[in-house]
N, C-alpha and C. Protein backbone atom coordinates (compact mmCIF):
# COMPACT_ATOMS: atom_id res chain seq x y z
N UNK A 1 -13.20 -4.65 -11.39
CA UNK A 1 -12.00 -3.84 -11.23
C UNK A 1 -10.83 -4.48 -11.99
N UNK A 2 -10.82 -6.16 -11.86
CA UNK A 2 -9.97 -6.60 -12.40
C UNK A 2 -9.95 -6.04 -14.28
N UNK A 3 -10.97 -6.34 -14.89
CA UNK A 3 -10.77 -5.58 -15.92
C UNK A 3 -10.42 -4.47 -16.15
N UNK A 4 -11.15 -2.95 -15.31
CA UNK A 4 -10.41 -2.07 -15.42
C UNK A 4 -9.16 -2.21 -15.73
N UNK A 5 -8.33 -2.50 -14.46
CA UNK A 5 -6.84 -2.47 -14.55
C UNK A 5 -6.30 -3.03 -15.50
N UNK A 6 -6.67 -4.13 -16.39
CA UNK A 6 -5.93 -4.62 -17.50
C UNK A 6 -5.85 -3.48 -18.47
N UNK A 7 -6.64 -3.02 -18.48
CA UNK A 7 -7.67 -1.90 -19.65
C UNK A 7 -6.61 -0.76 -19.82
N UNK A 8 -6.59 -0.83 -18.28
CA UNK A 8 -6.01 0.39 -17.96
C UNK A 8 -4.06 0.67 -18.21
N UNK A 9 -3.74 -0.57 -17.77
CA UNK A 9 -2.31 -0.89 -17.80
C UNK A 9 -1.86 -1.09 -19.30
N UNK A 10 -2.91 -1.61 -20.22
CA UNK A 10 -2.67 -1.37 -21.62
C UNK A 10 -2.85 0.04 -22.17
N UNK A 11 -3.15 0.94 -21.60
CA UNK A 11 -3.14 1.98 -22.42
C UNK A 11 -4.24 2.94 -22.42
N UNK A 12 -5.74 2.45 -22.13
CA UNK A 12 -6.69 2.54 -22.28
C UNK A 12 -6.95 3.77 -21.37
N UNK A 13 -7.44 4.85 -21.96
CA UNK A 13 -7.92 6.25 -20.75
C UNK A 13 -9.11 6.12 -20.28
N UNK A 14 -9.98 5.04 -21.54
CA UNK A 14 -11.46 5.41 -20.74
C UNK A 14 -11.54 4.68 -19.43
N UNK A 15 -10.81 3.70 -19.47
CA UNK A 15 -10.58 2.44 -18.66
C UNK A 15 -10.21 2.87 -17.43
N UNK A 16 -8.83 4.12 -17.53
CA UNK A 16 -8.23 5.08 -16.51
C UNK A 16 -9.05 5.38 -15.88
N UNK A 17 -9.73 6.27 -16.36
CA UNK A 17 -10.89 7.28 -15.78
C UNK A 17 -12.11 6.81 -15.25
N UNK A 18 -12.67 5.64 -15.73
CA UNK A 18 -13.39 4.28 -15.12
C UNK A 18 -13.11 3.77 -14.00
N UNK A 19 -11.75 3.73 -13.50
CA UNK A 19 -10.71 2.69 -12.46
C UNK A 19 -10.73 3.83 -11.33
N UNK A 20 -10.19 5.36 -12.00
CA UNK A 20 -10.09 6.11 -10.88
C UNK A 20 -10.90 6.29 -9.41
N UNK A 21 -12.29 6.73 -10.18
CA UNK A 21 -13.25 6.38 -8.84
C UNK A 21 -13.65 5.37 -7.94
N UNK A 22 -13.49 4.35 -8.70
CA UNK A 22 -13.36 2.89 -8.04
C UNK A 22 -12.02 3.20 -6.84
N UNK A 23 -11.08 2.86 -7.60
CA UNK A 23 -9.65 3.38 -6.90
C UNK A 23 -9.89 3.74 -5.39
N UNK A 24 -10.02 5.35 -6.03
CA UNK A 24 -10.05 6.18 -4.81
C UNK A 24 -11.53 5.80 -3.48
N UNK A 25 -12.78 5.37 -4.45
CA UNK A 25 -13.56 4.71 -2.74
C UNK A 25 -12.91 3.68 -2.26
N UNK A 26 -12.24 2.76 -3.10
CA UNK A 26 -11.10 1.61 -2.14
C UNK A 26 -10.39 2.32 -0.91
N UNK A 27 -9.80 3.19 -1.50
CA UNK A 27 -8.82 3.65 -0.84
C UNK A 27 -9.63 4.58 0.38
N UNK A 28 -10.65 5.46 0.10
CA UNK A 28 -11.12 5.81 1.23
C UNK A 28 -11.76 4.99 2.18
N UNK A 29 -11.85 3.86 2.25
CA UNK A 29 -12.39 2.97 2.98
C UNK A 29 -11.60 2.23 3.84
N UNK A 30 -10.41 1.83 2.82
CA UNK A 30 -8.91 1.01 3.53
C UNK A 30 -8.76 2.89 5.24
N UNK A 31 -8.94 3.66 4.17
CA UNK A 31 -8.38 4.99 5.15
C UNK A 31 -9.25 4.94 6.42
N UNK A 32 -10.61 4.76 6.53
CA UNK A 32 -11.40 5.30 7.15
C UNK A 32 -10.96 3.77 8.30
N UNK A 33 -10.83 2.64 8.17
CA UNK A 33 -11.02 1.17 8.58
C UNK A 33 -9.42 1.62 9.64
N UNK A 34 -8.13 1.96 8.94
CA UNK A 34 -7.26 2.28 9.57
C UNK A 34 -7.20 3.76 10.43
N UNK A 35 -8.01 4.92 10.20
CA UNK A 35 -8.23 5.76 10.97
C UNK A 35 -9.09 5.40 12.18
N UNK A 36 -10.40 4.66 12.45
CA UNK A 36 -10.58 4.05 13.09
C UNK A 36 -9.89 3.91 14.30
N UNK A 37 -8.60 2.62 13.89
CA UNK A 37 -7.63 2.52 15.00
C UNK A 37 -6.61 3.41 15.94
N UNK A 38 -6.63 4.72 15.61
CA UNK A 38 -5.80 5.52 16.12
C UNK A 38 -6.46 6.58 17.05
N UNK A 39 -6.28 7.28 17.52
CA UNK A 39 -6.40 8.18 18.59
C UNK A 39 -7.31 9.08 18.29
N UNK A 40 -8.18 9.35 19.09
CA UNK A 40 -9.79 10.19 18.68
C UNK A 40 -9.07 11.49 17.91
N UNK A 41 -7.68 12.11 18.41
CA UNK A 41 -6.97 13.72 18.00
C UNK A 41 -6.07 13.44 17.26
N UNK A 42 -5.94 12.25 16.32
CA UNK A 42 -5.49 12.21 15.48
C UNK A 42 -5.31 13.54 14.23
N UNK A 43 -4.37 14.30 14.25
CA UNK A 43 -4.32 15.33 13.01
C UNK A 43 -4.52 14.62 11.69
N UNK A 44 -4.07 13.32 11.45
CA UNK A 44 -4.33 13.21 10.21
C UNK A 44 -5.51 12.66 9.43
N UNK A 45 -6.64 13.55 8.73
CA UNK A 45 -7.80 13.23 8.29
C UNK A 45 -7.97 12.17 7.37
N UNK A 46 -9.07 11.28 7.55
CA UNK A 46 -8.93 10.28 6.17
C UNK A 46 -8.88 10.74 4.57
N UNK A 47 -9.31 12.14 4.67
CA UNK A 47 -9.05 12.61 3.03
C UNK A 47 -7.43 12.89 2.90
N UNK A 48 -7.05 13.24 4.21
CA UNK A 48 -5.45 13.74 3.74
C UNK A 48 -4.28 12.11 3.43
N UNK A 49 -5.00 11.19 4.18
CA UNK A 49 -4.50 9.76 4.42
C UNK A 49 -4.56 9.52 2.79
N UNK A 50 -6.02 9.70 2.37
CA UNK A 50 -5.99 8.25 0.84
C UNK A 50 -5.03 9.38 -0.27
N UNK A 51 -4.88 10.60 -0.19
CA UNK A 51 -4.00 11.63 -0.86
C UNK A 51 -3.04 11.10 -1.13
N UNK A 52 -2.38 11.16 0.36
CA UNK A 52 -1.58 10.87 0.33
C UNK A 52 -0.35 9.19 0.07
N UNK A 53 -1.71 8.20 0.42
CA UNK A 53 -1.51 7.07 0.05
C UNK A 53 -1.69 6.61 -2.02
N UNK A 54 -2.68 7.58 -2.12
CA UNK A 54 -3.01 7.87 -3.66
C UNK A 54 -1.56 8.19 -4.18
N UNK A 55 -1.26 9.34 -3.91
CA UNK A 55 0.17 9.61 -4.47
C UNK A 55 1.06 8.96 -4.50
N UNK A 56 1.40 8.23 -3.33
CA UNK A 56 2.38 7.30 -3.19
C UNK A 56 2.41 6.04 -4.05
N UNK A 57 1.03 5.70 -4.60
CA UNK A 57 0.59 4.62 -5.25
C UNK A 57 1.07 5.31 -6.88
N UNK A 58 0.86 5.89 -7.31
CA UNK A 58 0.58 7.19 -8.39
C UNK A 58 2.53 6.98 -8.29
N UNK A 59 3.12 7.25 -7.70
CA UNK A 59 4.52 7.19 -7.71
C UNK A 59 5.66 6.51 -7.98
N UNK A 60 4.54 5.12 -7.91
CA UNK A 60 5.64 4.12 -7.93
C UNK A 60 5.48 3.73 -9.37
N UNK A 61 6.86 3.57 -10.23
CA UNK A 61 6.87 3.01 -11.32
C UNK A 61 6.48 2.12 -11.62
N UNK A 62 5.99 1.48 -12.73
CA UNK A 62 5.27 0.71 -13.37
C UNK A 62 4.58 -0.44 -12.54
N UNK A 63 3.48 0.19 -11.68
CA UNK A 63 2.54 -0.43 -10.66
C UNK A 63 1.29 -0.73 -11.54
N UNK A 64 0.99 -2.15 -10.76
CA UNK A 64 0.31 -2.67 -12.10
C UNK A 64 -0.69 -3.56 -10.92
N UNK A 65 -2.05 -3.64 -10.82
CA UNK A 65 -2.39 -4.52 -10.11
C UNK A 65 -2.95 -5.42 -10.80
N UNK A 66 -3.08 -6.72 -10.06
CA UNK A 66 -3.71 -8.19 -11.00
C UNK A 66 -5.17 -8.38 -10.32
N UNK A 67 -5.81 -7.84 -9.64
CA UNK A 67 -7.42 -7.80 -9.15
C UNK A 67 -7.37 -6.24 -8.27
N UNK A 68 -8.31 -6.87 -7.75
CA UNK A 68 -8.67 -6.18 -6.74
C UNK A 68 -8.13 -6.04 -5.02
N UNK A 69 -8.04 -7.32 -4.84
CA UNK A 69 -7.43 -8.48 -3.64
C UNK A 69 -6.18 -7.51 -3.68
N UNK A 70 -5.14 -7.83 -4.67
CA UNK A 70 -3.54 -6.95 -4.93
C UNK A 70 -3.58 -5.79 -4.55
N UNK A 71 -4.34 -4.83 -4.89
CA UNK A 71 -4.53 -3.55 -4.99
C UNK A 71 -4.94 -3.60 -3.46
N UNK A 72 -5.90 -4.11 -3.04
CA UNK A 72 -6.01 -3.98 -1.20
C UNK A 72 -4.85 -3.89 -0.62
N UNK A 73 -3.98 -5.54 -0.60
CA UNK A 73 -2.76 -5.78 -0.30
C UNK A 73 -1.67 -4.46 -0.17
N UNK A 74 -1.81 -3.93 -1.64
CA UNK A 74 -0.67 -2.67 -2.00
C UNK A 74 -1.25 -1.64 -0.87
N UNK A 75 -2.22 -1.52 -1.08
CA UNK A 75 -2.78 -0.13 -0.70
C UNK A 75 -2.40 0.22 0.82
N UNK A 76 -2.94 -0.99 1.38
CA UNK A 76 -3.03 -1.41 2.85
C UNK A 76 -1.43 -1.11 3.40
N UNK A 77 -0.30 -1.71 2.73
CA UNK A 77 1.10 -1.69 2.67
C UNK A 77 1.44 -0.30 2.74
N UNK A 78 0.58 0.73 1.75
CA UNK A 78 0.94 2.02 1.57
C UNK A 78 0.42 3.00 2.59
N UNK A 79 -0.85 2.63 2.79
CA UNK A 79 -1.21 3.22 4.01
C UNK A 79 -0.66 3.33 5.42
N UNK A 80 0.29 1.94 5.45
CA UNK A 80 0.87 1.35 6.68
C UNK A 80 1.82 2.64 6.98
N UNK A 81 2.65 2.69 5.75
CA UNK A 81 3.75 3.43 5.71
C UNK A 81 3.27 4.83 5.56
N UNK A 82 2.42 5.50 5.43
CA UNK A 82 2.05 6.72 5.51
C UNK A 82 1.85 6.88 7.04
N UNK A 83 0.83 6.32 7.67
CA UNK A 83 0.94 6.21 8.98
C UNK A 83 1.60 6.11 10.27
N UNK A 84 2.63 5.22 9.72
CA UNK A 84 4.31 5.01 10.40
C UNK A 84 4.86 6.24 9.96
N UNK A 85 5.00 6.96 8.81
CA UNK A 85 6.03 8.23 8.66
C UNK A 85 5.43 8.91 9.46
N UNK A 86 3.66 9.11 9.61
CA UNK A 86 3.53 10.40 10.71
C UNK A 86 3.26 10.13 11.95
N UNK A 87 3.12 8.86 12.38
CA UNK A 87 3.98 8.60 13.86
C UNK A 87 5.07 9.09 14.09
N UNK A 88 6.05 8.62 13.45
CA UNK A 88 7.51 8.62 13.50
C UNK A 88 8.27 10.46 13.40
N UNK A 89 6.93 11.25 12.60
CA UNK A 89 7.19 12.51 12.99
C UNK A 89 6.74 13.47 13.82
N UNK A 90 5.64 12.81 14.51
CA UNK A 90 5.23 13.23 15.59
C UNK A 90 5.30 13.05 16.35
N UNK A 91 6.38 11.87 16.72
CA UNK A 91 7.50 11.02 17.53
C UNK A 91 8.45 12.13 17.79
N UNK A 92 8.81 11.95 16.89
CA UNK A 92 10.18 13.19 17.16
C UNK A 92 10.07 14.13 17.47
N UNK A 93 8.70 14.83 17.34
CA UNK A 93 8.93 16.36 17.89
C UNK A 93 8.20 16.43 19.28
N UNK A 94 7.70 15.46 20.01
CA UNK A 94 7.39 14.92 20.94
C UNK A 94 8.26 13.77 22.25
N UNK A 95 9.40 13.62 21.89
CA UNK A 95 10.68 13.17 22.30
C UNK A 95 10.88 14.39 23.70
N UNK A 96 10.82 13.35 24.57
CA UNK A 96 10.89 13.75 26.11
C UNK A 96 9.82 14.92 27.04
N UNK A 97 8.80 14.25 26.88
CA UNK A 97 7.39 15.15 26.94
C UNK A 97 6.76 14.13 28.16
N UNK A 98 7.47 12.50 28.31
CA UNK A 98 7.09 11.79 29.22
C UNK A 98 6.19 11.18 28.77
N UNK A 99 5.78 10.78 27.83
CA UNK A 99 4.66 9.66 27.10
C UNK A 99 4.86 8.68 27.67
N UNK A 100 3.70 7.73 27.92
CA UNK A 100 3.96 6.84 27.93
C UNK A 100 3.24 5.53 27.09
N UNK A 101 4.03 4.82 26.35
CA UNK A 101 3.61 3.64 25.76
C UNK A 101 2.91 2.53 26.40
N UNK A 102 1.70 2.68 25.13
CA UNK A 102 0.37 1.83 26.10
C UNK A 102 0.21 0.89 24.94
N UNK A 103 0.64 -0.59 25.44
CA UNK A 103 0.67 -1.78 24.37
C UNK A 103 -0.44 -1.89 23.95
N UNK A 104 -0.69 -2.72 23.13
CA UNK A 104 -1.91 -2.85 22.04
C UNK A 104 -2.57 -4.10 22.81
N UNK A 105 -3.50 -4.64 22.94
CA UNK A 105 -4.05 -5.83 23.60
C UNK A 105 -4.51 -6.71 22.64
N UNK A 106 -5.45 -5.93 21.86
CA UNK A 106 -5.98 -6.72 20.81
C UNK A 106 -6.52 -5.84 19.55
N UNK A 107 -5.80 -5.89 18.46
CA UNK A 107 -6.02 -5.60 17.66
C UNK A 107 -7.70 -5.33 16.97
N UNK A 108 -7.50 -6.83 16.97
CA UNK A 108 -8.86 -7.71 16.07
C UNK A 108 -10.10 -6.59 16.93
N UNK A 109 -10.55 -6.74 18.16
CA UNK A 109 -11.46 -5.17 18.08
C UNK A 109 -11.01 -3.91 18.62
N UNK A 110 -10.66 -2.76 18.27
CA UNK A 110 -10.28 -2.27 19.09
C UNK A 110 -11.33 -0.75 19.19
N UNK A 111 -10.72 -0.50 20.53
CA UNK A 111 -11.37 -0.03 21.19
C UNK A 111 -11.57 2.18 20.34
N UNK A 112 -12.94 2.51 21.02
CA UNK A 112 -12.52 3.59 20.20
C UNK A 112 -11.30 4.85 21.12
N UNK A 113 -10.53 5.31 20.51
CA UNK A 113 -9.39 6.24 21.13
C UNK A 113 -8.60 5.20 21.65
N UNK A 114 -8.22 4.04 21.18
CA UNK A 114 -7.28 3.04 21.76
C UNK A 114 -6.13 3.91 21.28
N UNK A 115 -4.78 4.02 22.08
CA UNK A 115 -3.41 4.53 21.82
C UNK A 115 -2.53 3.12 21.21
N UNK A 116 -2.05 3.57 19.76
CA UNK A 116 -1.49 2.49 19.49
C UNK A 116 -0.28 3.39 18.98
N UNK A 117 0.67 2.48 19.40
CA UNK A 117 2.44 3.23 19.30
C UNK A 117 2.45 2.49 17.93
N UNK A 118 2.12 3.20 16.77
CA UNK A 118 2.50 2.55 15.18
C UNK A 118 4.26 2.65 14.87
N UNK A 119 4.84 3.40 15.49
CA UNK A 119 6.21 3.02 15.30
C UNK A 119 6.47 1.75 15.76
N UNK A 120 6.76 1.46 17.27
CA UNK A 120 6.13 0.33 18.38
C UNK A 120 5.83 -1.10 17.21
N UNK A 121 4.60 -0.62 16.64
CA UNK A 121 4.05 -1.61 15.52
C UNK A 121 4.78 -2.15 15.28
N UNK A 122 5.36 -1.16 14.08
CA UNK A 122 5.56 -1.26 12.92
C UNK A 122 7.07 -2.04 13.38
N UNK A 123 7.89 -1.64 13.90
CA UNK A 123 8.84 -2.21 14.49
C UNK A 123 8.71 -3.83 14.39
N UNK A 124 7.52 -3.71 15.57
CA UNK A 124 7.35 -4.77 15.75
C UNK A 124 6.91 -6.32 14.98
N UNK A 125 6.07 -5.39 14.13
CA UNK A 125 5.80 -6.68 12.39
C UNK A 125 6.77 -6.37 11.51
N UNK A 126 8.08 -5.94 11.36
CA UNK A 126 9.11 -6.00 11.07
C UNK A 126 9.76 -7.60 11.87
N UNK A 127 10.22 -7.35 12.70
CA UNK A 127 11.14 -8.36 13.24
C UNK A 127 9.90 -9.91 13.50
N UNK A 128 8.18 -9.40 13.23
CA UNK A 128 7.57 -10.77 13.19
C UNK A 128 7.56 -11.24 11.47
N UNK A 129 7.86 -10.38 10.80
CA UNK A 129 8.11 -10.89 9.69
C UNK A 129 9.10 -11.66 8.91
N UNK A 130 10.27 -11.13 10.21
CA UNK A 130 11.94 -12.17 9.82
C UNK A 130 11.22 -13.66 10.44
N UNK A 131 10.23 -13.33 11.44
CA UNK A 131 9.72 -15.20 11.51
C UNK A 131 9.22 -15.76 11.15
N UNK A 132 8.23 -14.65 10.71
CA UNK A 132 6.76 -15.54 9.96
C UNK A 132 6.51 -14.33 9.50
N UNK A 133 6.20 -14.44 7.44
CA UNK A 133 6.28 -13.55 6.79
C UNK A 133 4.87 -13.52 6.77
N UNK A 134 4.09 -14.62 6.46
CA UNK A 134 2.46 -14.88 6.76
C UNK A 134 1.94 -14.07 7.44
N UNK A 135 2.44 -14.58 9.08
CA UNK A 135 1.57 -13.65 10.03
C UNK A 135 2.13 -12.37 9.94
N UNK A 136 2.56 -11.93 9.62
CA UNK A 136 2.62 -10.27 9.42
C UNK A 136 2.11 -9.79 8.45
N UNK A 137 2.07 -10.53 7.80
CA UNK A 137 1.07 -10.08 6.58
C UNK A 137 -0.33 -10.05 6.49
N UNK A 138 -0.29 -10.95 7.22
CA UNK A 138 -2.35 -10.83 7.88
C UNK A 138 -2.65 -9.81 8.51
N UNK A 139 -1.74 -9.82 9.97
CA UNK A 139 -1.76 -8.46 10.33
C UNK A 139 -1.49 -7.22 9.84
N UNK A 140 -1.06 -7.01 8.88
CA UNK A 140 -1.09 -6.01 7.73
C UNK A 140 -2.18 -5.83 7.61
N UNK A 141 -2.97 -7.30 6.62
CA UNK A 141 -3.68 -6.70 5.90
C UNK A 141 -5.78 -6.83 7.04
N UNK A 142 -5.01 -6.98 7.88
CA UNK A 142 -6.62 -6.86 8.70
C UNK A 142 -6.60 -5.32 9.88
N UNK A 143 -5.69 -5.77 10.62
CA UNK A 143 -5.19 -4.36 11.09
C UNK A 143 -5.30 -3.07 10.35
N UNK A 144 -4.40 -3.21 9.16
CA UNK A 144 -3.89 -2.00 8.38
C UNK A 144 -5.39 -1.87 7.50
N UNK A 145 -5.44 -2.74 6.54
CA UNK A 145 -6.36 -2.89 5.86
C UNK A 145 -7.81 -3.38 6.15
N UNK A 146 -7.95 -3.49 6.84
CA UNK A 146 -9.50 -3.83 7.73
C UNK A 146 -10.05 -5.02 7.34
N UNK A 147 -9.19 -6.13 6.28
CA UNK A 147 -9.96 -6.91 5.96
C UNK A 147 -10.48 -8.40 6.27
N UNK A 148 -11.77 -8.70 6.02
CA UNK A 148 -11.87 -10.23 7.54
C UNK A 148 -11.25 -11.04 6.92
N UNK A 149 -11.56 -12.26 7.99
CA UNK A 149 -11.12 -13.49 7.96
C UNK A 149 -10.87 -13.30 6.54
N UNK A 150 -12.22 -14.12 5.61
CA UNK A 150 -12.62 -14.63 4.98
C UNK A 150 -11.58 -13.85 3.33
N UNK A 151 -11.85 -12.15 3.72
CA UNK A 151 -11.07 -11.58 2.64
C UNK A 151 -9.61 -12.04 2.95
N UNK A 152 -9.01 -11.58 3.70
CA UNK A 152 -7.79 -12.07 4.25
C UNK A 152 -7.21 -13.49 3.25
N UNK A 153 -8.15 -14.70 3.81
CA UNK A 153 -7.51 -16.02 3.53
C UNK A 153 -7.79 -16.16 1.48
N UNK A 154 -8.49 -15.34 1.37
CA UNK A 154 -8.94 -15.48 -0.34
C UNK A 154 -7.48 -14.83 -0.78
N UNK A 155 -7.10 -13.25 0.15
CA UNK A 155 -6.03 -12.82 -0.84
C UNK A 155 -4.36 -13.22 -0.70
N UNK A 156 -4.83 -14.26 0.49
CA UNK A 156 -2.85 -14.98 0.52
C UNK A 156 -3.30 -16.48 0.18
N UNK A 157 -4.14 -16.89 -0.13
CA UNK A 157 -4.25 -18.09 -0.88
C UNK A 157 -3.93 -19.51 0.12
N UNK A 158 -4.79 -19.23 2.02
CA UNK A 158 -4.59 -19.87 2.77
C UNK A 158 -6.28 -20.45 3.20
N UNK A 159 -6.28 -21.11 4.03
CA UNK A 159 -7.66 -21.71 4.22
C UNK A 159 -8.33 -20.12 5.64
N UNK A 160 -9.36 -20.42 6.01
CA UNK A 160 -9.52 -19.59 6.97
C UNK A 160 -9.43 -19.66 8.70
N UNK A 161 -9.15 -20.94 8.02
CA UNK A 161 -8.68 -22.04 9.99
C UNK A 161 -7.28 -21.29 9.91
N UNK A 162 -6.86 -21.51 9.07
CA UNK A 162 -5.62 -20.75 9.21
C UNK A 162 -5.37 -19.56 9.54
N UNK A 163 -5.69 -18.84 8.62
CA UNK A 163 -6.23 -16.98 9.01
C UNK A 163 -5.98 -17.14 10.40
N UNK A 164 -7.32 -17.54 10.84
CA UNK A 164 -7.77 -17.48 12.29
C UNK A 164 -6.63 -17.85 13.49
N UNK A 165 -5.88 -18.78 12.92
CA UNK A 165 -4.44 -19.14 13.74
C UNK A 165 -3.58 -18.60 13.83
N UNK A 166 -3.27 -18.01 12.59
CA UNK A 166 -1.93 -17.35 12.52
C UNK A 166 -2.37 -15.83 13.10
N UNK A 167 -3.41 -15.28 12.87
CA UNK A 167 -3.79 -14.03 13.65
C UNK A 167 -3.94 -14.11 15.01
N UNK A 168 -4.25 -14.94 15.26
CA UNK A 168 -4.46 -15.32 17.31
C UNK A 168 -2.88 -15.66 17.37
N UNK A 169 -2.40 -16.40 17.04
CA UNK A 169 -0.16 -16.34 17.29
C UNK A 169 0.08 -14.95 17.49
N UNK A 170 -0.60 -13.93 15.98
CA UNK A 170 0.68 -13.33 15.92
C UNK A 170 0.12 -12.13 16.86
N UNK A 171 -1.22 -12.03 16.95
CA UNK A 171 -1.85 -11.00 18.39
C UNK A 171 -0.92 -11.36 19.19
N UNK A 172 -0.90 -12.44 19.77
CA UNK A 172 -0.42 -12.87 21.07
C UNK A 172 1.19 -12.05 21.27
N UNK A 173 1.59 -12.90 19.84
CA UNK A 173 3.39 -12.44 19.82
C UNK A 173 3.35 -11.25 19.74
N UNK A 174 2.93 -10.08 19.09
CA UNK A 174 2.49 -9.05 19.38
C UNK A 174 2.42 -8.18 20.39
N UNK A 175 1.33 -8.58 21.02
CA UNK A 175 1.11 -8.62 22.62
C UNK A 175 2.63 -7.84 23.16
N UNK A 176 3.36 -9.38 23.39
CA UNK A 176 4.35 -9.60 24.41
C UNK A 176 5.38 -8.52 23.91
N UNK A 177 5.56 -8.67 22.54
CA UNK A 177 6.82 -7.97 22.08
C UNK A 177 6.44 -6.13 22.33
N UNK A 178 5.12 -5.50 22.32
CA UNK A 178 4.67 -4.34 22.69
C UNK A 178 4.93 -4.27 24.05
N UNK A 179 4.58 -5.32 24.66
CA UNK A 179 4.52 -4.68 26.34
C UNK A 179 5.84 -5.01 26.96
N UNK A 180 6.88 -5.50 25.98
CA UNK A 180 8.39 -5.70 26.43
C UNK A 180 9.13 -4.50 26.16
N UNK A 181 8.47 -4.17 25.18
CA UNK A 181 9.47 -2.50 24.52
C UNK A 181 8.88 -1.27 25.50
N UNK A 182 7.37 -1.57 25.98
CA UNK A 182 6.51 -0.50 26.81
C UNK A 182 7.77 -0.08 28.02
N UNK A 183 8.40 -1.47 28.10
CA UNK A 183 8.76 -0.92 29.74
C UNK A 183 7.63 -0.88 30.36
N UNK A 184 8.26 -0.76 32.11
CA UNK A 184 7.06 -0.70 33.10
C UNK A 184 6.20 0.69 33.12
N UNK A 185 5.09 -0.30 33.35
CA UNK A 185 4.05 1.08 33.13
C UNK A 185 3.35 1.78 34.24
């Protein structure tokens, strides 16, 4: 892939058109790994997810990836935020219906039809990222992006003892900071 993209970022169409299908099974896979985690009645389908994460990728000016690893990273990032916008709008039109927020326990397996508040989240690896830019970024990219240990510690350039640490912290911190915003349940 890494070649593709050089190929491709120089100019090259056959290279384009080579990369595309690659591309897009990445991307349906990052989709399917993060659909997974959400709610069995989820409206949004994994073909409408990598579309729409496709486009968004497709959008951004002069996006350029350096492997494969990057392109996860991006993708995973893009997906995040596709997912958070349609929380966040199905948040709103769901505003005083009496929901109630059911914290996340554990990421790393989760359960099938687990309810996860991705605003909640997303919020929440926001303000773990003003502490630790690392662990939010793992959790990005294993959460969001489905990817293990092992991928994980190859694409932030950390050992995998580590991985494994900073993901058990930032579950934990996680944890607490979900079931503090839950209110009593």
């Amino acid at each position: 892939m890494s070649r593709l993209v050089a190929q491709s970022a120089a100019g090259d169409a056959a290279a384009a058109a080579e990369l595309f299908p690659i591309v897009y099974e990445e991307l349906r896979r990052l989709a399917a790994s993060a659909l997974r985690r959400e709610r069995t009645d989820h409206t949004l389908q994994p073909t409408a997810l990598v579309h729409e994460a496709f486009l968004r990728l497709a959008e951004t000016p002069g996006t350029s990836w350096e492997n494969r690893a990057h392109f996860v990273a991006v993708a995973a990032r893009v997906m995040r935020r596709v997912l958070v916008d349609h929380a966040r709008g199905r948040n709103a039109l769901k505003r005083g219906n009496g929901e109630i927020r059911v914290p996340i326990d554990d990421v790393d397996v989760p359960a099938v039809g687990q309810d996860v508040d991705l605003v909640a989240l997303d919020d929440a690896l926001a303000r773990l990222a003003m502490l630790d830019e690392r662990q939010a970024r793992i959790v990005e990219l294993r959460f969001f992006g489905g990817l293990s240990v092992p991928e994980t510690a190859a694409l932030i350039g950390a050992s995998e003892r580590t991985v494994k640490r900073d993901w058990q912290v930032a579950r934990a911190w996680l944890t607490r900071e979900l079931s503090s915003s839950a209110g009593p349940s």
